[in-house]
Protein backbone atom coordinates (compact mmCIF):
# COMPACT_ATOMS: atom_id res chain seq x y z
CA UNK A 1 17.14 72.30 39.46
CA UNK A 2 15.31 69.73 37.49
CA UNK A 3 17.83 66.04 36.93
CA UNK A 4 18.10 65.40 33.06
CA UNK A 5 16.14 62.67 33.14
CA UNK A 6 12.56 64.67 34.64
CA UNK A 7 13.73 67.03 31.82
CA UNK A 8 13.48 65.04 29.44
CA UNK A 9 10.26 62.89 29.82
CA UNK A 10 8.63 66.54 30.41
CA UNK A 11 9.61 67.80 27.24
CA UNK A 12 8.99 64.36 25.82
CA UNK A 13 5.41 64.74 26.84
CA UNK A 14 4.73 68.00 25.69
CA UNK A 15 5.73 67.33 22.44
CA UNK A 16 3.13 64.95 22.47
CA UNK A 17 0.52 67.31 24.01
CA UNK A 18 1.39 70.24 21.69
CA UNK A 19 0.98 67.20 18.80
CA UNK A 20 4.45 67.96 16.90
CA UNK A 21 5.39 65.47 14.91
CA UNK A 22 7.51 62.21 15.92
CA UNK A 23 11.11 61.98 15.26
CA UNK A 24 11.86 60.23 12.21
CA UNK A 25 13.39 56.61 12.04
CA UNK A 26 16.43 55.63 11.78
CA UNK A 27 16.04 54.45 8.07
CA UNK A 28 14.19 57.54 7.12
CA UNK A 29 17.67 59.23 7.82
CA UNK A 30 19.62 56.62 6.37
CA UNK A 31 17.54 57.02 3.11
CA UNK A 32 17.77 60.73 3.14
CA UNK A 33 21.30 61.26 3.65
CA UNK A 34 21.89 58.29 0.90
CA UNK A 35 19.45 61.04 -1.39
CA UNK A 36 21.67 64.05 -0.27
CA UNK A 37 24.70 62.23 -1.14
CA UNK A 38 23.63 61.43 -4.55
CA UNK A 39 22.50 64.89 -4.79
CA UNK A 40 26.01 65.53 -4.53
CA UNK A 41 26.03 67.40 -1.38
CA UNK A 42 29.97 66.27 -0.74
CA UNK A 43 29.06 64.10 2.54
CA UNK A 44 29.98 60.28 3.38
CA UNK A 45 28.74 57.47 5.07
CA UNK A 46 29.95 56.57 8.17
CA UNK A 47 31.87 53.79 8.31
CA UNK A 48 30.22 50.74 10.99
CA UNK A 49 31.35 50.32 14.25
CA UNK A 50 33.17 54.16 14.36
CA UNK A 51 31.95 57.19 16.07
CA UNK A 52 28.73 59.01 15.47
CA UNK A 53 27.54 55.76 13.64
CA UNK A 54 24.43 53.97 14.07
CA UNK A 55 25.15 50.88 16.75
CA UNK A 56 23.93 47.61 16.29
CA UNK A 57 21.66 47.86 18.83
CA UNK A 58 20.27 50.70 17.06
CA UNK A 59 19.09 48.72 13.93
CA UNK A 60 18.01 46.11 16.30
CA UNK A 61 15.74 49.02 18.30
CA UNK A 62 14.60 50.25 14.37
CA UNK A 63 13.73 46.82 13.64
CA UNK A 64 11.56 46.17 16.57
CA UNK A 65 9.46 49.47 15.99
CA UNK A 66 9.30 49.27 12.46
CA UNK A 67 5.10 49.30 11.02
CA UNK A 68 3.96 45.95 9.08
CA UNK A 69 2.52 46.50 6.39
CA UNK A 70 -1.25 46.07 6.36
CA UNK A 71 -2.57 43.19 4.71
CA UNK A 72 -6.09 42.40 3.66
CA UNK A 73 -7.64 39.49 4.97
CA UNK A 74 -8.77 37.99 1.25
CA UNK A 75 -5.16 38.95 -0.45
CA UNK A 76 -5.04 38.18 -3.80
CA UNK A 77 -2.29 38.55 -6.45
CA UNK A 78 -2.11 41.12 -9.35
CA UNK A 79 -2.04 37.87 -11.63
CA UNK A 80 -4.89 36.61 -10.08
CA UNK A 81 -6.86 40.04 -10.18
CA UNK A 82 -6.29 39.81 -13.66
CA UNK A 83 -7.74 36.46 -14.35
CA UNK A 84 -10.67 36.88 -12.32
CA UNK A 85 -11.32 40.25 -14.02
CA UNK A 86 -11.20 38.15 -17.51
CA UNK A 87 -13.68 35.41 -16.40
CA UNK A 88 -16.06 37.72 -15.55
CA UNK A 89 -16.44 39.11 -19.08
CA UNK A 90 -16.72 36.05 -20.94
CA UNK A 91 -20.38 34.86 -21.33
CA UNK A 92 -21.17 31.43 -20.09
């Protein structure tokens, strides 16, 4: 007999091997329950701090792993994309 925890990092690892897909996030299935329910599938939110519901340490796990979003290094504004698009066409 294996203990749960060997289990688990070897089926951990060949999900990664066999390249299946990650889990998804915990707001990914915040989000798509909030879509089901508007849907009108009949369900409800949990209500914080009972059981089944996400834990605060959960969000605060979430928030740790969650992706920045990329930035360019010479960022400029839709405003200002705009005005330097117009300068350019005017003849000096």
């Amino acid at each position: 007999m294996t203990s749960t925890s060997t289990f688990a990092s070897s089926c951990s690892s060949s999900a990664k091997k066999s390249g299946a897909k990650p889990k998804k996030g915990l707001y990914a299935n915040i989000r798509a329950k909030r879509r089901r329910i508007a849907a009108g599938s009949g369900e409800t939110m949990r209500e914080p701090h009972s059981e089944g519901a996400p834990t605060d340490a959960s969000f605060r796990d979430s928030a740790r792993t969650a992706k920045k979003p990329k930035t360019t290094r010479h960022h400029r504004g839709r405003r200002a994309k705009a005005r330097a698009g117009r300068s350019r066409s005017r003849s000096r």
